[in-house]
C-alpha atoms as a PDB file:
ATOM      1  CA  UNK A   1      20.823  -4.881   5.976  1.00  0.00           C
ATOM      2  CA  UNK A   2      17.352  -3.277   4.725  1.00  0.00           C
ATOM      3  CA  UNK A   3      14.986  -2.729   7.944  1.00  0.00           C
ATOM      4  CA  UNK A   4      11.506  -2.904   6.959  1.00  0.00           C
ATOM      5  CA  UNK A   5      10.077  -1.440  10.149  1.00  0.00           C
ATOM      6  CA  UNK A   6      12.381   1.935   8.925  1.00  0.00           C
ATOM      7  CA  UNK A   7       9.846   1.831   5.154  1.00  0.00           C
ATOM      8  CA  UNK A   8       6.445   1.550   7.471  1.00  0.00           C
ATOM      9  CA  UNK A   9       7.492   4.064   9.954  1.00  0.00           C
ATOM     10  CA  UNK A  10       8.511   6.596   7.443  1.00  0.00           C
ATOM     11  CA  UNK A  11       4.968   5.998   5.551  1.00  0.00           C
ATOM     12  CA  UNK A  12       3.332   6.323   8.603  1.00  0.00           C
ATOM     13  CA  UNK A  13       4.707  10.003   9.305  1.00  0.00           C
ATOM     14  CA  UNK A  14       4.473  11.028   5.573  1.00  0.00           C
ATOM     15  CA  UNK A  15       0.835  10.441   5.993  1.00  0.00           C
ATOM     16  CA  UNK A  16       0.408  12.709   9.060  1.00  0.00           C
ATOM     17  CA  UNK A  17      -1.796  10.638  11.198  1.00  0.00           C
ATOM     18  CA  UNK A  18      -4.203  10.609   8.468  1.00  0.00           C
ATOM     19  CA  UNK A  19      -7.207   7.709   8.907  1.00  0.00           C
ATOM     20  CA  UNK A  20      -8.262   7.290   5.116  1.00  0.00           C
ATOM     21  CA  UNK A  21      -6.149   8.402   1.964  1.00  0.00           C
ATOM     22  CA  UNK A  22      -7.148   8.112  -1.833  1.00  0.00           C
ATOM     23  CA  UNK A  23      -5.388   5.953  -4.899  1.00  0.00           C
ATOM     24  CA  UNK A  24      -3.605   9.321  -6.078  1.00  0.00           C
ATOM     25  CA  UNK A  25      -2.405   9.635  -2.512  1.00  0.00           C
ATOM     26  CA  UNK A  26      -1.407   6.154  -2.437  1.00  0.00           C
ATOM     27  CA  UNK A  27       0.267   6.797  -5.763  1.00  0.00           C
ATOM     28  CA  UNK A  28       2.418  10.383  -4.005  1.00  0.00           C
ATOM     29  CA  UNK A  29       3.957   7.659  -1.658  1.00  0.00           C
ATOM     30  CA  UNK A  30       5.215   5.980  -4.633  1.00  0.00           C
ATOM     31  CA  UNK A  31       3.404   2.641  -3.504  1.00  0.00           C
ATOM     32  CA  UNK A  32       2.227   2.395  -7.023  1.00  0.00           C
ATOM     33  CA  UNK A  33       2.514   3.523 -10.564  1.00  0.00           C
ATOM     34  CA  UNK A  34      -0.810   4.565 -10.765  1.00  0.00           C
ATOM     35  CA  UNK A  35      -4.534   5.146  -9.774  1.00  0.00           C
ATOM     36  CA  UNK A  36      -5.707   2.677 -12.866  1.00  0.00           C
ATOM     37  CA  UNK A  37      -3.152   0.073 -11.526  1.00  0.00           C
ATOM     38  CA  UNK A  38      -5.213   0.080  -8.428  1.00  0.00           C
ATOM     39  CA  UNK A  39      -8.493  -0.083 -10.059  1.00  0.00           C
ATOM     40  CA  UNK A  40      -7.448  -3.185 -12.323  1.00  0.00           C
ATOM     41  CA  UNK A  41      -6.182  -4.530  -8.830  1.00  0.00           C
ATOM     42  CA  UNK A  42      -9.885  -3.761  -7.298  1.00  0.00           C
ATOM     43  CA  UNK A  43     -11.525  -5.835  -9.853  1.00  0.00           C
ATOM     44  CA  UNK A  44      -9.011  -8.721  -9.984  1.00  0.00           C
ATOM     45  CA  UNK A  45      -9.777  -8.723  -5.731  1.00  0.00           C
ATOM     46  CA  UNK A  46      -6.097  -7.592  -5.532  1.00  0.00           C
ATOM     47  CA  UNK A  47      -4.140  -4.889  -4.098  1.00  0.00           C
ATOM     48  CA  UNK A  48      -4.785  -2.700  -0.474  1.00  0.00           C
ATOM     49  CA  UNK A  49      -8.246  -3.059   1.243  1.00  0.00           C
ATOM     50  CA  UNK A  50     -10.965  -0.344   0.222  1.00  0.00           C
ATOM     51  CA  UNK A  51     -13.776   1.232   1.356  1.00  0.00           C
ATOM     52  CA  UNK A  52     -16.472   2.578  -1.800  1.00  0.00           C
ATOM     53  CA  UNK A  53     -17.531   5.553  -1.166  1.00  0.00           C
ATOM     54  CA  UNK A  54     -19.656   6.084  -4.390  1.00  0.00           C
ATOM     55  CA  UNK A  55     -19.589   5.093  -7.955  1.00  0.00           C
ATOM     56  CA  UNK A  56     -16.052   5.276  -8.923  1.00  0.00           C
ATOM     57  CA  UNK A  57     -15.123   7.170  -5.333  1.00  0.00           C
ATOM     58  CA  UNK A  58     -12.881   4.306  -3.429  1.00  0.00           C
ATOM     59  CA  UNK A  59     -10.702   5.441   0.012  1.00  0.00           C
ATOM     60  CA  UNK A  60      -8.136   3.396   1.575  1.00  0.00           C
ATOM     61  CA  UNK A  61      -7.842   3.123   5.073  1.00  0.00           C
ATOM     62  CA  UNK A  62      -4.433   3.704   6.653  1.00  0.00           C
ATOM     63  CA  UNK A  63      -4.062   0.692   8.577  1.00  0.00           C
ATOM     64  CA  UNK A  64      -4.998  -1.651   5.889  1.00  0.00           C
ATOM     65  CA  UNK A  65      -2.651  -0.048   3.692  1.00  0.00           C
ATOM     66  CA  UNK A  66       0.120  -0.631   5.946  1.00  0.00           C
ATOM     67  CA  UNK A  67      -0.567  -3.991   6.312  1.00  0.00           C
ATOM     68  CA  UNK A  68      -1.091  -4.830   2.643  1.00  0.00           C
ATOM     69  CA  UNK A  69       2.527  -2.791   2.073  1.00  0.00           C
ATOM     70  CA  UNK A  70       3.830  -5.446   4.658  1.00  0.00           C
ATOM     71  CA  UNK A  71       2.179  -8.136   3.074  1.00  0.00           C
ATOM     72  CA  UNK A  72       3.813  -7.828   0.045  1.00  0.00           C
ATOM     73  CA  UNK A  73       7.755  -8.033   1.718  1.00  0.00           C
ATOM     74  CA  UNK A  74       9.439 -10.664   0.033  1.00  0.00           C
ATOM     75  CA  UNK A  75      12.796 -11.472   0.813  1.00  0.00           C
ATOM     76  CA  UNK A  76      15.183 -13.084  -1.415  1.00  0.00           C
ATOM     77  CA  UNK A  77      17.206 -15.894  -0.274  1.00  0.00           C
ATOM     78  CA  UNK A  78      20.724 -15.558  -0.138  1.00  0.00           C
ATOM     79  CA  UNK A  79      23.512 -17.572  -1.634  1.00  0.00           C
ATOM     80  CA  UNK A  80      24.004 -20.915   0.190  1.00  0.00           C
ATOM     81  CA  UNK A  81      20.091 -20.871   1.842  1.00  0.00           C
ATOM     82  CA  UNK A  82      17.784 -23.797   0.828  1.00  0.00           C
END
């Protein structure tokens, strides 16, 4: 069975304690295909919180990416389940 905690624990040592990380950093963890995915997400009001740092300068706090990766667990349900 897939544990979840396992995915968040081994995102939280790949990013080394780190408090803040960028979209291309974001897109290294293989989160997401790529920074312009999380810019169309930023103006649809989608996708990880953000903090703007300056006109087109956005950084991603750690925490809030973790619990927007969480956030987005779905779990199929198996054969025979309502």
């Amino acid at each position: 069975m897939y544990n979840f905690e396992n995915t968040l624990n081994e995102l939280k040592s790949r990013l080394n304690g780190r408090k803040l990380v960028s979209g291309k950093d974001i897109v290294a963890l293989g989160l997401v295909g790529s920074d312009a995915t999380l810019t169309n997400w930023r103006k649809r009001g989608d996708g990880p919180p953000y903090l703007r740092i300056s006109m087109g300068k956005y950084l991603f706090p750690v925490d809030g990416l973790l619990e927007w990766v969480a956030s987005t667990l779905h779990t199929p349900k198996t054969e025979g389940e309502g």
